[in-house]
PDB file of N, CA and C in Angstrom:
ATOM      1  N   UNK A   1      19.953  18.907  -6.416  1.00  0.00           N
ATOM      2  CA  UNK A   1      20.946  19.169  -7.427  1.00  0.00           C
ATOM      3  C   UNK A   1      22.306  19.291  -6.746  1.00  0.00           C
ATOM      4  N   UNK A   2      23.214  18.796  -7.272  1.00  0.00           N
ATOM      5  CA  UNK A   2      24.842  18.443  -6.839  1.00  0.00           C
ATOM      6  C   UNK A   2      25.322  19.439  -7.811  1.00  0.00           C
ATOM      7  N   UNK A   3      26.216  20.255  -7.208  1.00  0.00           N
ATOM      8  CA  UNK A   3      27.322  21.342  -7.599  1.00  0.00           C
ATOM      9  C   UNK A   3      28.431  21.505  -7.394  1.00  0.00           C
ATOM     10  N   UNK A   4      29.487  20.862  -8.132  1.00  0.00           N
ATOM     11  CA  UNK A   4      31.226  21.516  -7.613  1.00  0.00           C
ATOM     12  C   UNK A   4      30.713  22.905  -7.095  1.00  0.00           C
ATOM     13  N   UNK A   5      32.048  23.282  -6.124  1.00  0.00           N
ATOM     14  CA  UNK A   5      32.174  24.149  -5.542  1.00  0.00           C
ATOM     15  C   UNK A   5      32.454  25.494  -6.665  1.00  0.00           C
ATOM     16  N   UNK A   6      33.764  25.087  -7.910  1.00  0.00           N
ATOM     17  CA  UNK A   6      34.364  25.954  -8.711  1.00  0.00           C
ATOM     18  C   UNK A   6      33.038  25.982  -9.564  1.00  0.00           C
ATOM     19  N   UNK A   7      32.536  25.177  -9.789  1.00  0.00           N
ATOM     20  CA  UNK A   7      31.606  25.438 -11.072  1.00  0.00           C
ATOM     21  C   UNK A   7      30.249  26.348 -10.210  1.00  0.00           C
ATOM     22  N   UNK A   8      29.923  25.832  -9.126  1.00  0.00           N
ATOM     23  CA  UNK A   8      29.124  26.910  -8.423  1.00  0.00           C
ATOM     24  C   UNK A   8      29.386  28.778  -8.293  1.00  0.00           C
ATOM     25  N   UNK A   9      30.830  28.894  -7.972  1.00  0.00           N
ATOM     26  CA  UNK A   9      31.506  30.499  -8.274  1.00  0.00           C
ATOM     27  C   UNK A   9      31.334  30.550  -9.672  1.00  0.00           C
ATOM     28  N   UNK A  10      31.235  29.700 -10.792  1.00  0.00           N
ATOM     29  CA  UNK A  10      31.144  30.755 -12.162  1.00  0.00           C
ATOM     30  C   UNK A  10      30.009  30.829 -12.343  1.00  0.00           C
ATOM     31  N   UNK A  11      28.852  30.305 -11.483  1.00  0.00           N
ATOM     32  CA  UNK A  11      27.834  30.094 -12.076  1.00  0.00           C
ATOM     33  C   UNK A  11      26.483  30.666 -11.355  1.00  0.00           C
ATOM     34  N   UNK A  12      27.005  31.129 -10.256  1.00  0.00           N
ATOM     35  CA  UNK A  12      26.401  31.565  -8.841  1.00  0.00           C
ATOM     36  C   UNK A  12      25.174  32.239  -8.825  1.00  0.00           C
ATOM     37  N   UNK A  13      25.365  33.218  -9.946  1.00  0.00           N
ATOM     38  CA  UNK A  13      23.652  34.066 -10.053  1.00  0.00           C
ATOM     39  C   UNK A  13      22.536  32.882 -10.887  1.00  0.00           C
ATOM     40  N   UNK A  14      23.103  32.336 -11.306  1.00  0.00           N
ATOM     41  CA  UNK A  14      21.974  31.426 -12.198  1.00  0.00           C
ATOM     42  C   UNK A  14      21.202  30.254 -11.189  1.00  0.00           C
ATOM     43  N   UNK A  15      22.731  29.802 -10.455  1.00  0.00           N
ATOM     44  CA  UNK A  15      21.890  28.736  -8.813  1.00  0.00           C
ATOM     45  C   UNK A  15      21.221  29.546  -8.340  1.00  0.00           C
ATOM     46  N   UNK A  16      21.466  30.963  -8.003  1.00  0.00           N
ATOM     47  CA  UNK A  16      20.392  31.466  -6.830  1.00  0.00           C
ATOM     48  C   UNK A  16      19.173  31.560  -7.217  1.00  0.00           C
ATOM     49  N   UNK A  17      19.287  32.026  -8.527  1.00  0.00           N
ATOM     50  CA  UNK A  17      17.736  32.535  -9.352  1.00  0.00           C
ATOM     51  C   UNK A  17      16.890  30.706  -9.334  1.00  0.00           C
ATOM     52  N   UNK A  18      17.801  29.683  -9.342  1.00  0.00           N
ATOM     53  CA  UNK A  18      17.011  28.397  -9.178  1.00  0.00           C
ATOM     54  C   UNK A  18      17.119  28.106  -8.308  1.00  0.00           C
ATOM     55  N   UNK A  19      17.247  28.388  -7.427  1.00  0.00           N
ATOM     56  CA  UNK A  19      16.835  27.784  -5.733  1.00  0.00           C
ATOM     57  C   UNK A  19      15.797  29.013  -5.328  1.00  0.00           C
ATOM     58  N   UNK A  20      15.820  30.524  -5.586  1.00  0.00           N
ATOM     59  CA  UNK A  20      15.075  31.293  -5.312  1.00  0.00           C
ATOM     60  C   UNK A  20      13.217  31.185  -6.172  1.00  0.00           C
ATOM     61  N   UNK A  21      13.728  30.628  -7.813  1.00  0.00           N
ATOM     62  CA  UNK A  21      12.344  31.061  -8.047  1.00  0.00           C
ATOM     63  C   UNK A  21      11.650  29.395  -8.314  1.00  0.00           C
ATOM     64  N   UNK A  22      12.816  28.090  -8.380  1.00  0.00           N
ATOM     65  CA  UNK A  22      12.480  27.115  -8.276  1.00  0.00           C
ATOM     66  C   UNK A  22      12.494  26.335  -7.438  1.00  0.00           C
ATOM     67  N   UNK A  23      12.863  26.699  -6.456  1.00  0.00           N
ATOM     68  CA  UNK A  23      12.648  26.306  -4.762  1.00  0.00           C
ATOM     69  C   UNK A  23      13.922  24.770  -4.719  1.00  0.00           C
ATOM     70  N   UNK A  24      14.525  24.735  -6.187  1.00  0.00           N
ATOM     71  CA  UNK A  24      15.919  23.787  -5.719  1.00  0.00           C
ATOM     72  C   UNK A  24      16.599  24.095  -4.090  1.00  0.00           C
ATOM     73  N   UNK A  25      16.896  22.957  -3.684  1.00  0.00           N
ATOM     74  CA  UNK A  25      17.982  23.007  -3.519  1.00  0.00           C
ATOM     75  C   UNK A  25      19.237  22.224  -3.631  1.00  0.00           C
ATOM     76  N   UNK A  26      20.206  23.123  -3.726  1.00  0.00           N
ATOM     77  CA  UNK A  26      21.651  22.757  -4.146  1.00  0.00           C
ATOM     78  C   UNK A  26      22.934  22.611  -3.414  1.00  0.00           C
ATOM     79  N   UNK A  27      23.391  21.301  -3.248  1.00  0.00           N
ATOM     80  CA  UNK A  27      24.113  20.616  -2.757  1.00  0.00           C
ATOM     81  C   UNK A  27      25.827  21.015  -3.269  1.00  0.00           C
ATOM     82  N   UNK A  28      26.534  21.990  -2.282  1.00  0.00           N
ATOM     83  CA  UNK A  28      27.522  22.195  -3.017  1.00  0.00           C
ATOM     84  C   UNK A  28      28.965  21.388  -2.492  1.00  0.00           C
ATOM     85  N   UNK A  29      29.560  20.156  -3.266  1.00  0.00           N
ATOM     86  CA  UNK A  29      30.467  19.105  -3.649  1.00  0.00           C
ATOM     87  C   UNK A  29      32.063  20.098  -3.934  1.00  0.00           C
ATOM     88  N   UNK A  30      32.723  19.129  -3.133  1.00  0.00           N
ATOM     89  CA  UNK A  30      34.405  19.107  -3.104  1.00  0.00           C
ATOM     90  C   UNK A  30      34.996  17.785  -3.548  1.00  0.00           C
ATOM     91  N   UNK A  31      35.479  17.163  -4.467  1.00  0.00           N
ATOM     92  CA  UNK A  31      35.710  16.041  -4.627  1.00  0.00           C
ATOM     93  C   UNK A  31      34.905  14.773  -4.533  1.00  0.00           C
ATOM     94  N   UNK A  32      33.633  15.438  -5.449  1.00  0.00           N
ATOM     95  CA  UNK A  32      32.765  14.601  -4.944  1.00  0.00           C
ATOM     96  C   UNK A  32      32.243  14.541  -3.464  1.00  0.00           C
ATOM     97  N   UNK A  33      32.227  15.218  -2.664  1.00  0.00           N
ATOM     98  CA  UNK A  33      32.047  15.073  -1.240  1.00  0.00           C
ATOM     99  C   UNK A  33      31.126  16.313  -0.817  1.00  0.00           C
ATOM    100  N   UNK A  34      29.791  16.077  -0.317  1.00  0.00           N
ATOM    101  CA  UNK A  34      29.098  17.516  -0.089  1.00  0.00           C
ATOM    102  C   UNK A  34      29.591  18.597   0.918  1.00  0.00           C
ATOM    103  N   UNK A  35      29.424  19.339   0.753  1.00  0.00           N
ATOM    104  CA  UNK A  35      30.505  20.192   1.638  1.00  0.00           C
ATOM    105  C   UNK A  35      29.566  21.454   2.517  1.00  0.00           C
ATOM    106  N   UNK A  36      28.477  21.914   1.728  1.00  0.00           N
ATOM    107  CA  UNK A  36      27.219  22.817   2.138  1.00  0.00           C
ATOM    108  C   UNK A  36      26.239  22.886   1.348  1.00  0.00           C
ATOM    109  N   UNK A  37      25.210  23.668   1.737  1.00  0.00           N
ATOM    110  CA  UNK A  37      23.674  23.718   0.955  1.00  0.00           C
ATOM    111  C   UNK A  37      23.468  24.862   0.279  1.00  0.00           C
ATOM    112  N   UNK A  38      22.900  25.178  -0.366  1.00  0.00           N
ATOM    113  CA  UNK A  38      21.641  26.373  -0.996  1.00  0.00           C
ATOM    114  C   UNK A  38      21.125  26.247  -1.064  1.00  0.00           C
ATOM    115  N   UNK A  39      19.965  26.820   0.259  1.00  0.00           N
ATOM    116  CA  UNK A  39      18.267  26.547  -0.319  1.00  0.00           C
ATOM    117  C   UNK A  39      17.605  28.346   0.155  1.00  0.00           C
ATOM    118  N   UNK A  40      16.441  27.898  -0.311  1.00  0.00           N
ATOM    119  CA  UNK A  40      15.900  29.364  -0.150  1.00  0.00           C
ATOM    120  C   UNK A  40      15.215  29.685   1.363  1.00  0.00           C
ATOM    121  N   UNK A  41      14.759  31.397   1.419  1.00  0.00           N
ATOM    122  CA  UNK A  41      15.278  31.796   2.406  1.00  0.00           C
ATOM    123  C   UNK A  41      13.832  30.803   3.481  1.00  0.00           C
ATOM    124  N   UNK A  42      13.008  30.888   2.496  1.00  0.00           N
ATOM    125  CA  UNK A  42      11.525  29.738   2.648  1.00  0.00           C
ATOM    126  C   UNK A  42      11.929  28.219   3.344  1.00  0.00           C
ATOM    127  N   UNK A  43      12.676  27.881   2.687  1.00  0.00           N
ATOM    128  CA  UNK A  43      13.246  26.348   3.041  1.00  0.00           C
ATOM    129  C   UNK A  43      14.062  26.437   4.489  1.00  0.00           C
ATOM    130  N   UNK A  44      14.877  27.649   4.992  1.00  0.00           N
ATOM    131  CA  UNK A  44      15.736  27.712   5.561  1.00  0.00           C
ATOM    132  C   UNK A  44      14.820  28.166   6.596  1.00  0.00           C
ATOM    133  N   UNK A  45      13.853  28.830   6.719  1.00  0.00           N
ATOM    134  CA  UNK A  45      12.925  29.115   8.103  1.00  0.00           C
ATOM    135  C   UNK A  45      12.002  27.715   8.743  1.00  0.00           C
ATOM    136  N   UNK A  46      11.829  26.865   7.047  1.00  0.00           N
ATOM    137  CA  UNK A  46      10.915  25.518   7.426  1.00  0.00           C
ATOM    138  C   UNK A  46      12.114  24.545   8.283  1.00  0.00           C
ATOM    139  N   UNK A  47      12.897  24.936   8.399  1.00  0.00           N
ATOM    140  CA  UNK A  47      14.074  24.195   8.397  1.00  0.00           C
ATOM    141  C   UNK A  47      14.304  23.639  10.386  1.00  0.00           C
ATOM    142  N   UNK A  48      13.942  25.827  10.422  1.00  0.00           N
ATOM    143  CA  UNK A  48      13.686  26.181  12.001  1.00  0.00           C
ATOM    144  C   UNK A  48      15.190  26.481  11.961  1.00  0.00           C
ATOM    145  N   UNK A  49      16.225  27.035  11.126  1.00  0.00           N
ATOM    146  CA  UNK A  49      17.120  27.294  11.385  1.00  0.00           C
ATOM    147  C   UNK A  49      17.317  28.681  12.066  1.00  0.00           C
ATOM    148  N   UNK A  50      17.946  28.921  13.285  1.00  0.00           N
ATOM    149  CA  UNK A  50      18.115  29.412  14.081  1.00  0.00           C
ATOM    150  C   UNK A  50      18.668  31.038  13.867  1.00  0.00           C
ATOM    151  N   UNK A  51      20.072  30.968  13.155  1.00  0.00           N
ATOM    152  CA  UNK A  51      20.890  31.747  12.125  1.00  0.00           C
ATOM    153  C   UNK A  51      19.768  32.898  11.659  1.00  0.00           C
ATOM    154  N   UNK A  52      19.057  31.868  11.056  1.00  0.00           N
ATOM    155  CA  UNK A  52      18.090  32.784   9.923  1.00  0.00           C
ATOM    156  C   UNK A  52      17.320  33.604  10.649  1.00  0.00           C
ATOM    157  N   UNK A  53      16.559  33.340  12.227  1.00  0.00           N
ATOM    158  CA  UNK A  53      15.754  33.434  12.596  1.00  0.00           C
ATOM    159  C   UNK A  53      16.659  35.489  13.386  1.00  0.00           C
ATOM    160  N   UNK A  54      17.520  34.651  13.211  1.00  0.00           N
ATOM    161  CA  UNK A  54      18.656  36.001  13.696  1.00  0.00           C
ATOM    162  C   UNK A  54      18.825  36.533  12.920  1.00  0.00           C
ATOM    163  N   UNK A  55      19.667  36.546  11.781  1.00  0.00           N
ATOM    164  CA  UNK A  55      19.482  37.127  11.008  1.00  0.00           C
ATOM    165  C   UNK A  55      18.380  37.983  10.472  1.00  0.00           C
ATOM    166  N   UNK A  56      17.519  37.553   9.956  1.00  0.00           N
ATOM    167  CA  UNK A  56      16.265  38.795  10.167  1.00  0.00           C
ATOM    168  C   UNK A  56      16.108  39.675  10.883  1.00  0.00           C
ATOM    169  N   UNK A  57      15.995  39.571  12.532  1.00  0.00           N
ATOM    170  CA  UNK A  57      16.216  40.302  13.720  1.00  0.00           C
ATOM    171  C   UNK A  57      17.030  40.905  13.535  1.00  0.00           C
ATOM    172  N   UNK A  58      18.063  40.562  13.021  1.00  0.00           N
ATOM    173  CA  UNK A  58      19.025  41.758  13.074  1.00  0.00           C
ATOM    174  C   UNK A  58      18.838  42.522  12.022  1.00  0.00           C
ATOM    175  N   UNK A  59      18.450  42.212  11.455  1.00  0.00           N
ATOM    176  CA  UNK A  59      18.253  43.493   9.838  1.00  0.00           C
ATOM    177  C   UNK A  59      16.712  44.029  10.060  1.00  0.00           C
ATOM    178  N   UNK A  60      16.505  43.625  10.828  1.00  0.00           N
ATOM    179  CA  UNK A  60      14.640  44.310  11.529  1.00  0.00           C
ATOM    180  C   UNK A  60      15.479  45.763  12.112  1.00  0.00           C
ATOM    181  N   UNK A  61      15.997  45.548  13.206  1.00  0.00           N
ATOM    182  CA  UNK A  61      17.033  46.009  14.348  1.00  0.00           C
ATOM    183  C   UNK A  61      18.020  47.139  13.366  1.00  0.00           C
ATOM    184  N   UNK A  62      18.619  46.295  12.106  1.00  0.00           N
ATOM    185  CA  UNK A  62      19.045  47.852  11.319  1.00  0.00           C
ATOM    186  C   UNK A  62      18.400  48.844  10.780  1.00  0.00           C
ATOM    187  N   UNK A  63      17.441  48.389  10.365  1.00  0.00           N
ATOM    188  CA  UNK A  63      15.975  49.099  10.156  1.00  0.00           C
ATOM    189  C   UNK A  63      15.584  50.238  10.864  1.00  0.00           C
ATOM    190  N   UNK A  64      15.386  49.650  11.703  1.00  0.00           N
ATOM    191  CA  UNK A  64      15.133  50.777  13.144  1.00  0.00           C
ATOM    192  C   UNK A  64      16.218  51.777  13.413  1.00  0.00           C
ATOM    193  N   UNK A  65      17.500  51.125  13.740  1.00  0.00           N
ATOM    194  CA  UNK A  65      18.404  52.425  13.571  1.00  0.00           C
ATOM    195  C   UNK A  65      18.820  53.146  12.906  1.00  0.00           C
ATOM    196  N   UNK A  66      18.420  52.779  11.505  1.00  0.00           N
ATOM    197  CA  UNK A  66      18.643  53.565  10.641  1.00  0.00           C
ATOM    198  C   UNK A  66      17.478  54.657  10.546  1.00  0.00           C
ATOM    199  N   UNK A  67      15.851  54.848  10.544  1.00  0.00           N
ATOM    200  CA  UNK A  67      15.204  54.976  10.992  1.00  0.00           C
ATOM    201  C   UNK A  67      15.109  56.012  11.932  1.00  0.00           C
ATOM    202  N   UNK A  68      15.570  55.642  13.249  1.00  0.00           N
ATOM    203  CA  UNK A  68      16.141  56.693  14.080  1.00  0.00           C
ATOM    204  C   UNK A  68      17.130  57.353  14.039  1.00  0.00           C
ATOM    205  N   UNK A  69      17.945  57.086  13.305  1.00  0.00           N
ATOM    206  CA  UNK A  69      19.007  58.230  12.544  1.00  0.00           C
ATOM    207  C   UNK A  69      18.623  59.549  11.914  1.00  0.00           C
ATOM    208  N   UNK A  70      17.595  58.946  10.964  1.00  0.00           N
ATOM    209  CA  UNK A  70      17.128  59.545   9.886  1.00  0.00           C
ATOM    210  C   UNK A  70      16.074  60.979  10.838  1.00  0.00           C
ATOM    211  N   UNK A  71      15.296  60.135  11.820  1.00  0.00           N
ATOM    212  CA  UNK A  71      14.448  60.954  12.645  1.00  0.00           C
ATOM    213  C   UNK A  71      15.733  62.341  13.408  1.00  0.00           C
ATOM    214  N   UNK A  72      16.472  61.679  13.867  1.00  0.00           N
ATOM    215  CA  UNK A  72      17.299  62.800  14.892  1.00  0.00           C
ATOM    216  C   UNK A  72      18.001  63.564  13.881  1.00  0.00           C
ATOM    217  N   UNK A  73      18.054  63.537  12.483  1.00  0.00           N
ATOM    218  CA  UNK A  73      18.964  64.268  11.484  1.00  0.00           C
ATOM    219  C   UNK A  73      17.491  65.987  11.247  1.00  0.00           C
ATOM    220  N   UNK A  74      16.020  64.873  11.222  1.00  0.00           N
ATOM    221  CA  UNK A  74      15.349  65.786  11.011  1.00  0.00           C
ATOM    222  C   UNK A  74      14.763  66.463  12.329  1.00  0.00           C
ATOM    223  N   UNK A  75      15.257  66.149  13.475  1.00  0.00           N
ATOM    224  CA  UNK A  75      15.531  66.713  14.859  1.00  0.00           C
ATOM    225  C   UNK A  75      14.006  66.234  15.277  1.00  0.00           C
ATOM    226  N   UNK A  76      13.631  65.335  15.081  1.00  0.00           N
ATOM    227  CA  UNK A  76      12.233  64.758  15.734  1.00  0.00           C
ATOM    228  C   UNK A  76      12.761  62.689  16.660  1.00  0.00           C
ATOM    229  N   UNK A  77      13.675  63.649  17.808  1.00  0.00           N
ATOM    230  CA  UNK A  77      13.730  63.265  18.329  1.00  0.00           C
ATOM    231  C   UNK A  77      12.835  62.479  19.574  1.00  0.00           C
ATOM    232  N   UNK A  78      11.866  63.196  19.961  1.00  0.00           N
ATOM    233  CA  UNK A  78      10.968  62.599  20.739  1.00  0.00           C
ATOM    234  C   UNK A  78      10.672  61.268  21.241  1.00  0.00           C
ATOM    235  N   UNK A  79      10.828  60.689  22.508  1.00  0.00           N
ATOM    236  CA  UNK A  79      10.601  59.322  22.576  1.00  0.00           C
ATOM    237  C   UNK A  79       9.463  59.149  22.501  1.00  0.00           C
ATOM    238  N   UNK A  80       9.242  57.700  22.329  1.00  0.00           N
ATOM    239  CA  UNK A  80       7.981  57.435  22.049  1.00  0.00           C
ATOM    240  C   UNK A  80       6.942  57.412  23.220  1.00  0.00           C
ATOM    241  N   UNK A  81       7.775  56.667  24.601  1.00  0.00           N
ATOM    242  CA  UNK A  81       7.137  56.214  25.716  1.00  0.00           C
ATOM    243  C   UNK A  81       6.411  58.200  26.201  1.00  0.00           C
ATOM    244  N   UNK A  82       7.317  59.157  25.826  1.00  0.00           N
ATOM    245  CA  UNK A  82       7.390  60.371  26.606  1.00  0.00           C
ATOM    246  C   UNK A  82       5.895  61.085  25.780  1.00  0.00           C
ATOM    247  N   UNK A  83       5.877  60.598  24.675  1.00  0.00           N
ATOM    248  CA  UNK A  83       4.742  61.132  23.555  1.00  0.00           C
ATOM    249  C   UNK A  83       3.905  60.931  24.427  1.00  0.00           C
ATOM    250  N   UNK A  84       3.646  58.732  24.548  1.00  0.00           N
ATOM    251  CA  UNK A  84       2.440  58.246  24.907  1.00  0.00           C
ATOM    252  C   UNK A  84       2.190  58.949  26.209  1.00  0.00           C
ATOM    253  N   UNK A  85       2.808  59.171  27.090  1.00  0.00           N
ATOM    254  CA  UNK A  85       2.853  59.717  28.090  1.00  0.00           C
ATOM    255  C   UNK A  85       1.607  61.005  28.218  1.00  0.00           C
ATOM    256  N   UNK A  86       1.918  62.233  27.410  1.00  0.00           N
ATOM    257  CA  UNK A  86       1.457  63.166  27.477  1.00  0.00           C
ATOM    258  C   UNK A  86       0.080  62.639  27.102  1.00  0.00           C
ATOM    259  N   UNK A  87      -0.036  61.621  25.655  1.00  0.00           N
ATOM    260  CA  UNK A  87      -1.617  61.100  25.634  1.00  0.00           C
ATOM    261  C   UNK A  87      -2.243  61.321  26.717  1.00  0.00           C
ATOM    262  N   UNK A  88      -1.734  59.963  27.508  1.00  0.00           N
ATOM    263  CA  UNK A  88      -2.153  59.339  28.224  1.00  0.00           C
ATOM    264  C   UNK A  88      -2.721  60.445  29.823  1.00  0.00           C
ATOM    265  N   UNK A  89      -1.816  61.727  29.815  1.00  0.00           N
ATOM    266  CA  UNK A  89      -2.387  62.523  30.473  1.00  0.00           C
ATOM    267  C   UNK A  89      -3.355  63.898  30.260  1.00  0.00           C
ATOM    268  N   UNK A  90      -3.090  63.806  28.406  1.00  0.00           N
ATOM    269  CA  UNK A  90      -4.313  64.480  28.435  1.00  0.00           C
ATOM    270  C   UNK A  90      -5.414  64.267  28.080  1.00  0.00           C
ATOM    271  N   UNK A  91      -5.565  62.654  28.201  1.00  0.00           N
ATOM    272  CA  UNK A  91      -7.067  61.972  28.201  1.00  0.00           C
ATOM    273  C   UNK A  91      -7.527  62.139  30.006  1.00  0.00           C
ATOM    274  N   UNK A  92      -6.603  61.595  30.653  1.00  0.00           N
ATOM    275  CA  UNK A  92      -7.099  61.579  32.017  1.00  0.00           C
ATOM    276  C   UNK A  92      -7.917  63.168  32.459  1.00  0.00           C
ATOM    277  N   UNK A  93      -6.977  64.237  31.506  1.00  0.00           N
ATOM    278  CA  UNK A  93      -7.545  65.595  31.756  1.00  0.00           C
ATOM    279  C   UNK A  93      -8.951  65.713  31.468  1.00  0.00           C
ATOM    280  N   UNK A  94      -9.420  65.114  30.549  1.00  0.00           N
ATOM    281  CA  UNK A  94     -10.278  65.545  29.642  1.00  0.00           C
ATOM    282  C   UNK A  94     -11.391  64.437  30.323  1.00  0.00           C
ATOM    283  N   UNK A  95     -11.284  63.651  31.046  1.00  0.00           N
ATOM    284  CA  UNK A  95     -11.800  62.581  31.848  1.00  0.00           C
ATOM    285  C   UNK A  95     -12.594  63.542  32.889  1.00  0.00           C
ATOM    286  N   UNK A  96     -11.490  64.030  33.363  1.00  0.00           N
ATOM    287  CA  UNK A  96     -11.541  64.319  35.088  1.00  0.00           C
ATOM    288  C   UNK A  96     -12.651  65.680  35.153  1.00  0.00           C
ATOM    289  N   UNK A  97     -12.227  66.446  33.787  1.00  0.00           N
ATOM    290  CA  UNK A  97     -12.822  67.843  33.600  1.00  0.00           C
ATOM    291  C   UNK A  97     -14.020  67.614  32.652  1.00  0.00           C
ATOM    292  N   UNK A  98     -14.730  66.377  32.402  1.00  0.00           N
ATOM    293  CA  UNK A  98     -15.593  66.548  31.571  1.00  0.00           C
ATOM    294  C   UNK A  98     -16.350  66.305  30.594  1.00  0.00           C
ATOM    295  N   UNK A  99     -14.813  66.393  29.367  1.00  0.00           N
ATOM    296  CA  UNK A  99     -14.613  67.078  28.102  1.00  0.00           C
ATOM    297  C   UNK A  99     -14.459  66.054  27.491  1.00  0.00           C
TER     298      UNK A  99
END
């Protein structure tokens, strides 16, 4: 599907909802001349586009810091490696003694 650019801005939630739930994609035109795409986020990973592949990562990555924000607000700071740590030595205890 071919889209002016202006008629794409008035019309913008209705393309996404058809490239999102009808897997279009949409070709967006300057004088007749294609200028960029809309396709979904499905099409854009088959694509192997790179961007995208970052993009995610990075909103994985906000995730997490937000996440760990949330943890040090409720003061459960603890690293993780320092947790496994103590596991990891009080299995060896429980090894060595027995138990």
């Amino acid at each position: 599907m071919k889209v002016n650019i202006r008629k794409a801005r008035e019309n913008f939630s209705e393309i996404i909802n058809r490239v999102t739930a009808k897997g279009e994609r949409v070709i967006l035109t300057s004088r007749d001349r294609p200028k960029a795409a809309i396709v979904s986020l499905k099409d854009a990973a088959a694509i192997g586009d790179r961007s995208m592949r970052k993009a995610k990562r990075l909103h994985q990555l906000e995730k997490i810091r937000k996440m760990r924000q949330k943890l040090a607000r409720k003061r459960l700071t603890d690293d993780s490696l320092e947790a496994l740590g103590k596991i990891r030595e009080e299995r060896v205890e429980e090894r060595s003694s027995g138990g």
